[in-house]
PDB file of N, CA and C in Angstrom:
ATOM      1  N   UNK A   1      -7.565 -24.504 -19.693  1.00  0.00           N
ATOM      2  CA  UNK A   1      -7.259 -23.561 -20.743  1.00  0.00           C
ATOM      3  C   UNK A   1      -7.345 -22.139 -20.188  1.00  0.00           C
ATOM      4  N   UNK A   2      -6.528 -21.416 -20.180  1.00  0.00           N
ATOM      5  CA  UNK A   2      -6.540 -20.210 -20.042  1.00  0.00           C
ATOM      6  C   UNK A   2      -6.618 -19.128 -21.239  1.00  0.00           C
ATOM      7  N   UNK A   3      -7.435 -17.870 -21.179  1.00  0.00           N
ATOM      8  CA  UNK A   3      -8.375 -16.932 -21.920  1.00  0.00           C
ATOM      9  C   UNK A   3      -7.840 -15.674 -21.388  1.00  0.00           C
ATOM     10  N   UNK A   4      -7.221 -14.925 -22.268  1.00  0.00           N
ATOM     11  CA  UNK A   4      -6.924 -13.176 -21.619  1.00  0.00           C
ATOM     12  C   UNK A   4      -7.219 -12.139 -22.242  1.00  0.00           C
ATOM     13  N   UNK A   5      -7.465 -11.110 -21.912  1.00  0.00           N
ATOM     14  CA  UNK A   5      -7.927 -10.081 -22.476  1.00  0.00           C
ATOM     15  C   UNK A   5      -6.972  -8.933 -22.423  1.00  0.00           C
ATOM     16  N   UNK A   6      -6.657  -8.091 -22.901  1.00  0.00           N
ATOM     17  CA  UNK A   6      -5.874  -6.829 -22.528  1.00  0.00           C
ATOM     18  C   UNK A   6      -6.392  -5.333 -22.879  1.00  0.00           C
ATOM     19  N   UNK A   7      -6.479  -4.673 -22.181  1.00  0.00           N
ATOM     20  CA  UNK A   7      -6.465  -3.263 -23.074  1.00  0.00           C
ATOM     21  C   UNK A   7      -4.937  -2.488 -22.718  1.00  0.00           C
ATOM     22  N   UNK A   8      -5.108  -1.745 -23.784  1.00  0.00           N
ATOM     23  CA  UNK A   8      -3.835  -1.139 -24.054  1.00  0.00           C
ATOM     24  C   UNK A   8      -3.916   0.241 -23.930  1.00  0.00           C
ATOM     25  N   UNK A   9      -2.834   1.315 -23.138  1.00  0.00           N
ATOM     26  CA  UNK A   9      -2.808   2.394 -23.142  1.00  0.00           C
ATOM     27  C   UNK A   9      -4.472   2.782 -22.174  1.00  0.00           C
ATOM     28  N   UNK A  10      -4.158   2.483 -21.023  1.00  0.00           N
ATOM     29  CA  UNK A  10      -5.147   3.381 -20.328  1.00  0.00           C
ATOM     30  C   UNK A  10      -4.723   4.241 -19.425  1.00  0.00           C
ATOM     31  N   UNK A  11      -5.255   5.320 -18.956  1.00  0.00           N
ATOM     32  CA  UNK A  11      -4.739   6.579 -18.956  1.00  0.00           C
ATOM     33  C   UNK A  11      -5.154   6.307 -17.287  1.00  0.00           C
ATOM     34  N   UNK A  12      -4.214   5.343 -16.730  1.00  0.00           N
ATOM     35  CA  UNK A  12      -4.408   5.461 -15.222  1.00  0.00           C
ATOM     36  C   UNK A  12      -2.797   5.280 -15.059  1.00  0.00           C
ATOM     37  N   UNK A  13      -2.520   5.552 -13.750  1.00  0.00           N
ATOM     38  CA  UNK A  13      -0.825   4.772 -13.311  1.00  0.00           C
ATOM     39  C   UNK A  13      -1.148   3.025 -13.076  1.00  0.00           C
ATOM     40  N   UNK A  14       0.052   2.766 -13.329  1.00  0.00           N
ATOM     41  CA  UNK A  14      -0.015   1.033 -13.206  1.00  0.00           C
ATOM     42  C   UNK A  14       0.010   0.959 -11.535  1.00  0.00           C
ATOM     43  N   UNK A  15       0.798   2.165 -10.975  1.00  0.00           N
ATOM     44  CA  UNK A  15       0.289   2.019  -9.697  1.00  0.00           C
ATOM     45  C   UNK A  15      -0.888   1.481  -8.892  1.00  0.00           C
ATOM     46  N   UNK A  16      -2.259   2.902  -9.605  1.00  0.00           N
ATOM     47  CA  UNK A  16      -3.076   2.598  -9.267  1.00  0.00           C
ATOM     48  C   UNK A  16      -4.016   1.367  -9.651  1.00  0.00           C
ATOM     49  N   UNK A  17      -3.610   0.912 -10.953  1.00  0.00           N
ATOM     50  CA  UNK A  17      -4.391  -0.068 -11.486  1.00  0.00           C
ATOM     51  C   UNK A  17      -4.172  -1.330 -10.407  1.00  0.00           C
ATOM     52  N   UNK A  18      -2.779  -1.574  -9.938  1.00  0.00           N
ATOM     53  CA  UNK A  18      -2.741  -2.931  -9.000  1.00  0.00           C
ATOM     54  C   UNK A  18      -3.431  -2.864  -7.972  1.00  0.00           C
ATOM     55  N   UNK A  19      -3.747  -1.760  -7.420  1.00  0.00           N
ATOM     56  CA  UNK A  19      -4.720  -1.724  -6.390  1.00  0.00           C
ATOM     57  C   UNK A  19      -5.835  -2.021  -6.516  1.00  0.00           C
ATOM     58  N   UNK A  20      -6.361  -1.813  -7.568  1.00  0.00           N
ATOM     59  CA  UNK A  20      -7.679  -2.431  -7.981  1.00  0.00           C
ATOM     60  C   UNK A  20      -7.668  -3.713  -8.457  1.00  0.00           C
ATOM     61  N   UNK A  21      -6.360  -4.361  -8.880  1.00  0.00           N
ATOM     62  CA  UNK A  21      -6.545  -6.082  -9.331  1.00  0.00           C
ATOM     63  C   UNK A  21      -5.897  -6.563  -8.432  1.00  0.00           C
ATOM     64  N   UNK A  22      -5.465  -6.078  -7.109  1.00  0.00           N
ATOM     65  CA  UNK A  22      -5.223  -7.027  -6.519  1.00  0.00           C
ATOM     66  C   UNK A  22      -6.093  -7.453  -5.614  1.00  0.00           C
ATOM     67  N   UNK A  23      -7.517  -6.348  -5.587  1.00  0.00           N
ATOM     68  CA  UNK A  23      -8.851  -6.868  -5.038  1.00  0.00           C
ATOM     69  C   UNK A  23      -9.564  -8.669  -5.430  1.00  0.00           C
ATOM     70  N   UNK A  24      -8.615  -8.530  -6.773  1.00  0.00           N
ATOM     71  CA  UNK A  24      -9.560  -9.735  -7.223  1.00  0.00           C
ATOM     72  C   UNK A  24      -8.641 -10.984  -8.077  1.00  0.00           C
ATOM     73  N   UNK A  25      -7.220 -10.798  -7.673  1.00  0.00           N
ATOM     74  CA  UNK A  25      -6.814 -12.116  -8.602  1.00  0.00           C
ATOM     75  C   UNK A  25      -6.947 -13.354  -7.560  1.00  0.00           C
ATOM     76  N   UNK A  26      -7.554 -14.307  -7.685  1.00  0.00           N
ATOM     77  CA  UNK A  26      -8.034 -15.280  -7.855  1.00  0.00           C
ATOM     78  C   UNK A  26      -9.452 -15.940  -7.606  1.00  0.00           C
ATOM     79  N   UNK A  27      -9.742 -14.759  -7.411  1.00  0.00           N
ATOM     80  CA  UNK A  27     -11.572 -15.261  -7.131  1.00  0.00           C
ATOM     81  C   UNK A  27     -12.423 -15.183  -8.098  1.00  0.00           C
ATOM     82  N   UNK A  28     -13.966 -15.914  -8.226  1.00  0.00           N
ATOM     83  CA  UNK A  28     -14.399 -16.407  -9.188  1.00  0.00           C
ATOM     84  C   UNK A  28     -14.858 -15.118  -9.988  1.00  0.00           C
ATOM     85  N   UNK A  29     -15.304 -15.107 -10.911  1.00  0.00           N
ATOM     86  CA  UNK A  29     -14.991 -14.008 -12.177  1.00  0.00           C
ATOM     87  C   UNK A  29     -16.694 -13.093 -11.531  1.00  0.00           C
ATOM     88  N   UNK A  30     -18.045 -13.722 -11.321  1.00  0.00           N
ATOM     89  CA  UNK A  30     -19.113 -13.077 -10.709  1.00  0.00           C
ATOM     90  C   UNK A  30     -18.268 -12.115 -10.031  1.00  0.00           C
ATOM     91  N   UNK A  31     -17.884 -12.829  -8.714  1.00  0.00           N
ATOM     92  CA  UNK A  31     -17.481 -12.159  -7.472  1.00  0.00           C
ATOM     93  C   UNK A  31     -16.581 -10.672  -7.494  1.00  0.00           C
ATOM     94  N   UNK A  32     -15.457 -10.772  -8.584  1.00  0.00           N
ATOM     95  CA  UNK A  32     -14.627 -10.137  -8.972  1.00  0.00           C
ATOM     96  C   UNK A  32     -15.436  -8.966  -9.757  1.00  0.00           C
ATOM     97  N   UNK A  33     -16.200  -9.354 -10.655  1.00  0.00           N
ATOM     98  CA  UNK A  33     -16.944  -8.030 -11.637  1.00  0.00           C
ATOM     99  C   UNK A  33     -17.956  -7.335 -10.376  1.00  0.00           C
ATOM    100  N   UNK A  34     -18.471  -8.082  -9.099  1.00  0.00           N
ATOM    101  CA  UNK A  34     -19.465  -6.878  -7.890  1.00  0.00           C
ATOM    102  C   UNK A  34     -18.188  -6.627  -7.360  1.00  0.00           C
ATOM    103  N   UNK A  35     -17.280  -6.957  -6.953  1.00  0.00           N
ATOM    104  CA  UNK A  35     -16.354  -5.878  -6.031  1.00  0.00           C
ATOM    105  C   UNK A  35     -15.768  -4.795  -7.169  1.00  0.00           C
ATOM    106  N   UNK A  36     -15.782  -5.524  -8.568  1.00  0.00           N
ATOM    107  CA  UNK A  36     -14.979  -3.771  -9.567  1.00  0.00           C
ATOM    108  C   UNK A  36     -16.143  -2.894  -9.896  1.00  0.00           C
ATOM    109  N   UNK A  37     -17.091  -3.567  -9.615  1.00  0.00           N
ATOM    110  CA  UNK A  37     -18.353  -2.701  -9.985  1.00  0.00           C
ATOM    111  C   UNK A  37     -18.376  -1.543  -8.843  1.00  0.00           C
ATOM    112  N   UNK A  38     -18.316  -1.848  -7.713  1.00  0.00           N
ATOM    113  CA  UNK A  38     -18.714  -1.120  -6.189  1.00  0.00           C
ATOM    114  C   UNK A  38     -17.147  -0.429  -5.387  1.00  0.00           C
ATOM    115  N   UNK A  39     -15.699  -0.773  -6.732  1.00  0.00           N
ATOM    116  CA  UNK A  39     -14.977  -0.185  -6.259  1.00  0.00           C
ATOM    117  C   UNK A  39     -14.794   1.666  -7.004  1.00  0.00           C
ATOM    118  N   UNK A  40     -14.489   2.414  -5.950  1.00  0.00           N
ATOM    119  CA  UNK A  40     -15.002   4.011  -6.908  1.00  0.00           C
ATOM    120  C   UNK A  40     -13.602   4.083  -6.868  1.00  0.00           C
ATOM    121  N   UNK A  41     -13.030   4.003  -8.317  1.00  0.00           N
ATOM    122  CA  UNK A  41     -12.090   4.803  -8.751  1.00  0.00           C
ATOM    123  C   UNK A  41     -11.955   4.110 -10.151  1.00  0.00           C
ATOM    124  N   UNK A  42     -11.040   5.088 -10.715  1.00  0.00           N
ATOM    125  CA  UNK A  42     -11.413   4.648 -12.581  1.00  0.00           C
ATOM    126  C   UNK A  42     -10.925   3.307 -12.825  1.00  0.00           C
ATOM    127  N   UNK A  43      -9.271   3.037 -12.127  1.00  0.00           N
ATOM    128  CA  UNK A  43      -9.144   1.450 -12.370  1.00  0.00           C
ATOM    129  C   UNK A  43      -9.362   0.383 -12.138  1.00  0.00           C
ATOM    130  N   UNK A  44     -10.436   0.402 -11.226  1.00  0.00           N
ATOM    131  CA  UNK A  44     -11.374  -0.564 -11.342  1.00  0.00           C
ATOM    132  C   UNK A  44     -12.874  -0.416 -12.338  1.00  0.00           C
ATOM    133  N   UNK A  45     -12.885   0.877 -12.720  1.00  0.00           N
ATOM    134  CA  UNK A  45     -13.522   0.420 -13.967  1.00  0.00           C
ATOM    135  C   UNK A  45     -13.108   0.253 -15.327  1.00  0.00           C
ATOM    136  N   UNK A  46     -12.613   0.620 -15.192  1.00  0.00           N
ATOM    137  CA  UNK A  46     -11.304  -0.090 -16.416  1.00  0.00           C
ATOM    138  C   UNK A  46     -10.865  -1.576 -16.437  1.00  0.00           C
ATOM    139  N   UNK A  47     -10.570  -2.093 -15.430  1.00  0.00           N
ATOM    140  CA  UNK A  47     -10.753  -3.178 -15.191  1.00  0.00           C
ATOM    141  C   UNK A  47     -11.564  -4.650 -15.243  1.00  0.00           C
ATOM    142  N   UNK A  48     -12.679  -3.790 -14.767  1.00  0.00           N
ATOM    143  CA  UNK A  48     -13.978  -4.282 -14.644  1.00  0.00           C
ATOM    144  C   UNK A  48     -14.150  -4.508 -16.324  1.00  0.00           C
ATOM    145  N   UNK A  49     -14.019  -3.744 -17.482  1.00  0.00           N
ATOM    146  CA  UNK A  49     -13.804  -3.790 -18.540  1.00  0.00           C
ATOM    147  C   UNK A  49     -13.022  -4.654 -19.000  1.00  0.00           C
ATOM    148  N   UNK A  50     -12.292  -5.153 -18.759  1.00  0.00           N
ATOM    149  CA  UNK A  50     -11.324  -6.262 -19.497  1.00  0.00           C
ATOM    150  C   UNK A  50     -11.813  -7.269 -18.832  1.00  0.00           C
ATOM    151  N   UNK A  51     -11.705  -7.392 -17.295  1.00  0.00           N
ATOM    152  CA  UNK A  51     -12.673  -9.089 -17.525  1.00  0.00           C
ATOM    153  C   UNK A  51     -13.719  -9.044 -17.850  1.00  0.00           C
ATOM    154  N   UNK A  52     -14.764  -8.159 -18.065  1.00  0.00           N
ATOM    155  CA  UNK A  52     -15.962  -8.811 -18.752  1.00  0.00           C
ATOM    156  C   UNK A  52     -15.320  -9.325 -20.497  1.00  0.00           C
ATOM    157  N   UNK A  53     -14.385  -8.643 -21.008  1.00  0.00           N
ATOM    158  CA  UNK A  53     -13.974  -9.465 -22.575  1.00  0.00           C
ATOM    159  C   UNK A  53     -13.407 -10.281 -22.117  1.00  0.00           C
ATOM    160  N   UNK A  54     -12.539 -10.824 -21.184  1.00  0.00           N
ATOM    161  CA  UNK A  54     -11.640 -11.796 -21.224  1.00  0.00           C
ATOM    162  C   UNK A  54     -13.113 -13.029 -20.694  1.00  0.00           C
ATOM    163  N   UNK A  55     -14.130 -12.358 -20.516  1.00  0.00           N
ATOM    164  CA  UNK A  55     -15.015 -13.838 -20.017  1.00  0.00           C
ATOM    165  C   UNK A  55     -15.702 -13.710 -21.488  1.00  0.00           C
ATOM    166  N   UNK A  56     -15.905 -12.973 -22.030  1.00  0.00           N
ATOM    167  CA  UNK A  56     -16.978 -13.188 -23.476  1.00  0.00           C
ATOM    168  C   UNK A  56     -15.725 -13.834 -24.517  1.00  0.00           C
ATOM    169  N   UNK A  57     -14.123 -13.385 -23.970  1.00  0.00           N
ATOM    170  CA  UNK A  57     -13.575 -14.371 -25.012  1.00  0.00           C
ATOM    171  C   UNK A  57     -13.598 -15.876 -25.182  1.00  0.00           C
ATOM    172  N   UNK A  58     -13.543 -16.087 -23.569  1.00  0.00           N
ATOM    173  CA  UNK A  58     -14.071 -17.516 -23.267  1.00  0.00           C
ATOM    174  C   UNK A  58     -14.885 -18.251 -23.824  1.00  0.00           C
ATOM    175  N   UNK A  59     -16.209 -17.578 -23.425  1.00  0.00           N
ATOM    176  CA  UNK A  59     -17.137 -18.522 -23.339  1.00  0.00           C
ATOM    177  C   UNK A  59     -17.680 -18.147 -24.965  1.00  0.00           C
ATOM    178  N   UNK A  60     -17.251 -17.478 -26.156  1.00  0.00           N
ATOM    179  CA  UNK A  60     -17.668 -17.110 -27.133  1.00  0.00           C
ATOM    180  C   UNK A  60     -16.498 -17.927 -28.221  1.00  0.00           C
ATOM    181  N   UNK A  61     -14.883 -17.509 -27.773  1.00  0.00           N
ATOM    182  CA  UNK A  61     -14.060 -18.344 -28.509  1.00  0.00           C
ATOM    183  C   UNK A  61     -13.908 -19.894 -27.912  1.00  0.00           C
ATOM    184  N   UNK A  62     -13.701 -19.975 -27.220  1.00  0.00           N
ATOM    185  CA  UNK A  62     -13.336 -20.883 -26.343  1.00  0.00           C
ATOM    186  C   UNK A  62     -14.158 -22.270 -25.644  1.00  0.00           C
ATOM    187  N   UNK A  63     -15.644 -21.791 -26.164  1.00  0.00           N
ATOM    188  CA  UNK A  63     -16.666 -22.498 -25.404  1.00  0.00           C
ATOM    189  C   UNK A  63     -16.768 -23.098 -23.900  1.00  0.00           C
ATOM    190  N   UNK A  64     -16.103 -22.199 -22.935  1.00  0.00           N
ATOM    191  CA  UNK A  64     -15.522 -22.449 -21.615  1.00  0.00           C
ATOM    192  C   UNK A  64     -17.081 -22.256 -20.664  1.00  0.00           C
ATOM    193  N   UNK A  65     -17.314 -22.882 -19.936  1.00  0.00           N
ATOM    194  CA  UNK A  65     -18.431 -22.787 -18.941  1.00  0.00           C
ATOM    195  C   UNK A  65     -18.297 -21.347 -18.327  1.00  0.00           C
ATOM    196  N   UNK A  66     -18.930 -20.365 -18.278  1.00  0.00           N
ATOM    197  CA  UNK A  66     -18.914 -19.532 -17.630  1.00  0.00           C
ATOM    198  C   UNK A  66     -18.929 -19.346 -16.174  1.00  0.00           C
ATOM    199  N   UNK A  67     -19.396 -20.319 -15.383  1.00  0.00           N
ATOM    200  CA  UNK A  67     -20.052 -20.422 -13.827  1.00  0.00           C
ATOM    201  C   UNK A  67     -18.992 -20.657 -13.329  1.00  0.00           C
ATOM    202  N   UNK A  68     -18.093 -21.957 -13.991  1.00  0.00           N
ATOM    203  CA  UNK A  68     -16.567 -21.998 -13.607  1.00  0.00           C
ATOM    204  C   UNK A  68     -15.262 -21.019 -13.876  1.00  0.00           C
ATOM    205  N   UNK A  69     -15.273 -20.558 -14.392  1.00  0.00           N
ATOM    206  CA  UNK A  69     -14.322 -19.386 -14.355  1.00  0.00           C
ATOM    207  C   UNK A  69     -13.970 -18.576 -13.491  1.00  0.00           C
ATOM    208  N   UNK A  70     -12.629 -18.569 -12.992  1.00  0.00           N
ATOM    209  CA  UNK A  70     -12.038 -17.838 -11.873  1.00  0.00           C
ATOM    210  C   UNK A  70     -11.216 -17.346 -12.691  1.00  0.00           C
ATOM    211  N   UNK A  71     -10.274 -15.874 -12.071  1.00  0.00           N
ATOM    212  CA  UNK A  71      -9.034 -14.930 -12.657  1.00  0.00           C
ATOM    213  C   UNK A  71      -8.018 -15.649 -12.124  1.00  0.00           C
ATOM    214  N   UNK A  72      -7.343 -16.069 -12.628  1.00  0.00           N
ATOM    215  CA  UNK A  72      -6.107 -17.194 -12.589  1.00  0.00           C
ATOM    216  C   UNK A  72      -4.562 -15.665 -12.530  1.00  0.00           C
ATOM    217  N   UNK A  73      -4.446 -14.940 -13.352  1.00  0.00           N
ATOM    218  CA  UNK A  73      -3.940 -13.803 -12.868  1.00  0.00           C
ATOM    219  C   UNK A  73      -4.606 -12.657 -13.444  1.00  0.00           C
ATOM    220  N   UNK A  74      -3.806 -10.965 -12.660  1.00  0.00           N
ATOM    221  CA  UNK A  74      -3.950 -10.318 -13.472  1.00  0.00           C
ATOM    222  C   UNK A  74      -3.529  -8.901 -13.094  1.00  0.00           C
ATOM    223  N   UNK A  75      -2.589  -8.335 -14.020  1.00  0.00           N
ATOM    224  CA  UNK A  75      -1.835  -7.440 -14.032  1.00  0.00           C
ATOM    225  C   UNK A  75      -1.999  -6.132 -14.850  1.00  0.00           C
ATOM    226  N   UNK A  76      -1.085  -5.387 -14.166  1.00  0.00           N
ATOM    227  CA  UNK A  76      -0.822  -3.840 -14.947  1.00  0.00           C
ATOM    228  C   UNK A  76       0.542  -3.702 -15.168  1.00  0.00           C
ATOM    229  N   UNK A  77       0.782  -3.656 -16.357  1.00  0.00           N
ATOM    230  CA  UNK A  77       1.841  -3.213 -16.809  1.00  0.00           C
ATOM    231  C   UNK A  77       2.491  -1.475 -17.392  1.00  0.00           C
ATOM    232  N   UNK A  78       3.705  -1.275 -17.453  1.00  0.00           N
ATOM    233  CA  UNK A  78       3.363  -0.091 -18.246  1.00  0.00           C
ATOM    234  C   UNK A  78       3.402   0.027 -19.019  1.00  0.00           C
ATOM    235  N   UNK A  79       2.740   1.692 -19.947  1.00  0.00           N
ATOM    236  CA  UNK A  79       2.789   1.675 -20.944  1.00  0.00           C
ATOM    237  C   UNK A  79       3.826   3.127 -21.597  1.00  0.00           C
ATOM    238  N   UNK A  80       3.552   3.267 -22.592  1.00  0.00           N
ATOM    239  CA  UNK A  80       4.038   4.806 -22.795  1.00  0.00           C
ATOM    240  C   UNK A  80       3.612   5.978 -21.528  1.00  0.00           C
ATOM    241  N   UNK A  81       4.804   6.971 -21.524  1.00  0.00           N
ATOM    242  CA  UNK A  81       4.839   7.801 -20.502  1.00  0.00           C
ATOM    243  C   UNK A  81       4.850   9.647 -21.191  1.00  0.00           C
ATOM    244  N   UNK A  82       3.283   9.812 -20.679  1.00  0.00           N
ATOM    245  CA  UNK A  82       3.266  11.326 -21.652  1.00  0.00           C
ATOM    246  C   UNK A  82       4.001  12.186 -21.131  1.00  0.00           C
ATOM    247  N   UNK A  83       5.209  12.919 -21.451  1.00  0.00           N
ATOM    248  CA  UNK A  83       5.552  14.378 -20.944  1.00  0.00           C
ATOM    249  C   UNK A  83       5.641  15.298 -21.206  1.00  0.00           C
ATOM    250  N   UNK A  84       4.829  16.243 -20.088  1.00  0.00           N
ATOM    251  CA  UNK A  84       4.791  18.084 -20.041  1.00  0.00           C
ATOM    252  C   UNK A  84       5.338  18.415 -19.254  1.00  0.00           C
ATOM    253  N   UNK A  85       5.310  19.789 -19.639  1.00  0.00           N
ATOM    254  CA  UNK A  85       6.265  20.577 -18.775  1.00  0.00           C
ATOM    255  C   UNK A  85       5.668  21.611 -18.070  1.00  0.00           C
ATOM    256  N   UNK A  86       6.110  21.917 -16.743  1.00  0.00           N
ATOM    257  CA  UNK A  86       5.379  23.102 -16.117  1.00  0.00           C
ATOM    258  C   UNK A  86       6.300  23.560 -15.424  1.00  0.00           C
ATOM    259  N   UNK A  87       5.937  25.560 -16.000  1.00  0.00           N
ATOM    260  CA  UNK A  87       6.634  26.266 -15.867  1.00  0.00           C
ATOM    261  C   UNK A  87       7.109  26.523 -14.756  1.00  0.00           C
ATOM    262  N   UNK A  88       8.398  27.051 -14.045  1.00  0.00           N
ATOM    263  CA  UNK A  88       8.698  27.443 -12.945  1.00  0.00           C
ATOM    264  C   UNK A  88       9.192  28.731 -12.658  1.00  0.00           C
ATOM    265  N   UNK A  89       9.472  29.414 -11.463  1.00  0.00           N
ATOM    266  CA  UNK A  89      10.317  30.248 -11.138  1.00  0.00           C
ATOM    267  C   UNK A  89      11.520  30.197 -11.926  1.00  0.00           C
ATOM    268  N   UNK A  90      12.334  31.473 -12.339  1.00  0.00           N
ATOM    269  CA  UNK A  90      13.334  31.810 -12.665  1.00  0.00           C
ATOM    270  C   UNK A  90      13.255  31.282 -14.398  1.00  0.00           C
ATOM    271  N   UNK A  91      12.396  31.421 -14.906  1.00  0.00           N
ATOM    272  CA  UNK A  91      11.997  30.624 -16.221  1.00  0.00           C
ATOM    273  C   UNK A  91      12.829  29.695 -16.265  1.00  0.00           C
ATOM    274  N   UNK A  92      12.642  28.326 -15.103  1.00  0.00           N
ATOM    275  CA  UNK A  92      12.781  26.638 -15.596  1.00  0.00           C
ATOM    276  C   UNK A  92      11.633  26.234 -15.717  1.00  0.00           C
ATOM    277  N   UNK A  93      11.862  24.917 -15.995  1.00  0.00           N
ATOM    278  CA  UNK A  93      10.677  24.274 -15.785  1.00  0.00           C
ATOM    279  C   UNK A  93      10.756  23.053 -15.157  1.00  0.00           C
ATOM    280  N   UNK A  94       9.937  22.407 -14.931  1.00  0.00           N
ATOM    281  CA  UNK A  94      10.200  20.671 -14.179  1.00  0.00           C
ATOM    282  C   UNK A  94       9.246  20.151 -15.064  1.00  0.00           C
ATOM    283  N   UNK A  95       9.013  18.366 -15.343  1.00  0.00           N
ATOM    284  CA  UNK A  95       8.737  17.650 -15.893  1.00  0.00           C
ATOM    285  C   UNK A  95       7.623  17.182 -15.120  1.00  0.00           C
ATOM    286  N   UNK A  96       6.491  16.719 -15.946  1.00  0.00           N
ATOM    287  CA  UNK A  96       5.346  15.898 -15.164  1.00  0.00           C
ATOM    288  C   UNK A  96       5.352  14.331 -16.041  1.00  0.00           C
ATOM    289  N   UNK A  97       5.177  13.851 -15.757  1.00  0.00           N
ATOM    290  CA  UNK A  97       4.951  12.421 -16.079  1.00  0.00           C
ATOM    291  C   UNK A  97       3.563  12.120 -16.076  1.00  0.00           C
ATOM    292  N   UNK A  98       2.676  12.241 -17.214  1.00  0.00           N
ATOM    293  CA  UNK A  98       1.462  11.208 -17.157  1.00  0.00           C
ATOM    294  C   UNK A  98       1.506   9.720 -17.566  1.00  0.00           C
ATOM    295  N   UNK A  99       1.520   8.958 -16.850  1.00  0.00           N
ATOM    296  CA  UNK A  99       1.966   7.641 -16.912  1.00  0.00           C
ATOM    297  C   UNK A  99       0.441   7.307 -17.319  1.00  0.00           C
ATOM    298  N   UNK A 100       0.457   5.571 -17.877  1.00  0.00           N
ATOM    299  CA  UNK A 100      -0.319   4.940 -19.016  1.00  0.00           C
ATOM    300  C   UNK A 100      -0.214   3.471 -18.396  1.00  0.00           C
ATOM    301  N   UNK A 101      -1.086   2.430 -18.559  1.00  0.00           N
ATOM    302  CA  UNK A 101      -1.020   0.966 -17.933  1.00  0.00           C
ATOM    303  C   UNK A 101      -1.498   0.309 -18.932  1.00  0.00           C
ATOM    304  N   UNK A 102      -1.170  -0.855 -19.543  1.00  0.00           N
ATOM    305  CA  UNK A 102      -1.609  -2.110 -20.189  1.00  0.00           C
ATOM    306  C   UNK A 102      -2.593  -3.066 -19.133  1.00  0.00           C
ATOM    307  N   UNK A 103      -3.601  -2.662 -19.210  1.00  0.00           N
ATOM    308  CA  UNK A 103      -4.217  -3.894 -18.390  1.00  0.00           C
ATOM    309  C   UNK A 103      -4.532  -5.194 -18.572  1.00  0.00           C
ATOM    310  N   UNK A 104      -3.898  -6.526 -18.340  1.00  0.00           N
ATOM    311  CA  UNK A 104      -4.900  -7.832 -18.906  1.00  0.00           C
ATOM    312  C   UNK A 104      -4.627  -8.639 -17.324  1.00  0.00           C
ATOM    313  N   UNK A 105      -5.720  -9.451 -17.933  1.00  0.00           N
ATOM    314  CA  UNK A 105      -7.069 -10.119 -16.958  1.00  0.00           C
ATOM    315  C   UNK A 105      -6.615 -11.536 -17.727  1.00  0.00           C
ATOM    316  N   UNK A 106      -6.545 -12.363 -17.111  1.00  0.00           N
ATOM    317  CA  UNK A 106      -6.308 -13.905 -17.666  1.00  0.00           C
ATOM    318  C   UNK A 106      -7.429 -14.617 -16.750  1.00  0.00           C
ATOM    319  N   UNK A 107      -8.047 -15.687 -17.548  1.00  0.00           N
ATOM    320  CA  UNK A 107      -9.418 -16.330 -16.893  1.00  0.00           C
ATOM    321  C   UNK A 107      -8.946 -17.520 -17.258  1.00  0.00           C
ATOM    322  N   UNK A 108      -9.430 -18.797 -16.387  1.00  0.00           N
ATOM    323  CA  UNK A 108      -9.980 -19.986 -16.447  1.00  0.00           C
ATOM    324  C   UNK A 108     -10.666 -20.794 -16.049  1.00  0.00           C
ATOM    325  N   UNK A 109     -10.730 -22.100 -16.295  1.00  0.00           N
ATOM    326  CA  UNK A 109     -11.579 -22.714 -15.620  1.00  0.00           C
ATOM    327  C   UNK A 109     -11.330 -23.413 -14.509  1.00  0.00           C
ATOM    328  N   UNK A 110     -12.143 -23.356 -13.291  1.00  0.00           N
ATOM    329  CA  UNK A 110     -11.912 -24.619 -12.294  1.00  0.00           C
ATOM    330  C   UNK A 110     -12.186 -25.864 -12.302  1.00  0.00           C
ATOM    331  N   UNK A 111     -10.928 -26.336 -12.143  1.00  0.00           N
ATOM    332  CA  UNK A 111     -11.474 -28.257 -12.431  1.00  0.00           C
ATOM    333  C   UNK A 111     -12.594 -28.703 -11.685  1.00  0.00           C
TER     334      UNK A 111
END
């Protein structure tokens, strides 16, 4: 059975978020929460945030063994894209893009 969690609209690039889940899709869910714990940058704590719900959805909805649980996948998607503008020479301007990521974490169990 597979268990996922998502948060929505976090204020990182989906760029950076894969860098931080691709530290950890498929290893066991412990292992995965000390490397997002000890990784320094925000999307891995952000991260680190959705699998700990995607394991309390488990083992709370789901009644899934906790000890067995590995991240089966887990992705960043995008989300809405904020834009401002900053001013330039000759009064133009150019566009900034603050980009946004959907994060979810999918868990299960090992046979």
């Amino acid at each position: 059975m597979e268990v996922k969690a998502t948060a929505k609209t976090i204020r990182v690039t989906p760029r950076k978020a894969r860098l931080a889940l691709d530290l950890i899709r498929g290893k066991d869910v412990k292992e995965a929460a000390a490397i997002l714990k000890f990784t320094p940058n925000f999307a891995a704590e952000a991260a680190g945030k959705v699998l700990k719900s995607a394991v309390a959805n488990a083992v709370n909805n789901h009644q899934l063994n906790e000890e067995k649980l590995y991240i089966k996948a887990c992705y960043a998607d995008e989300s809405i894209v904020l834009k401002r503008f900053m001013p330039r020479a000759k009064g133009s301007a150019s566009a900034i893009h603050k980009r946004t990521s959907h994060i979810t974490v999918v868990v299960a169990e090992r046979d």
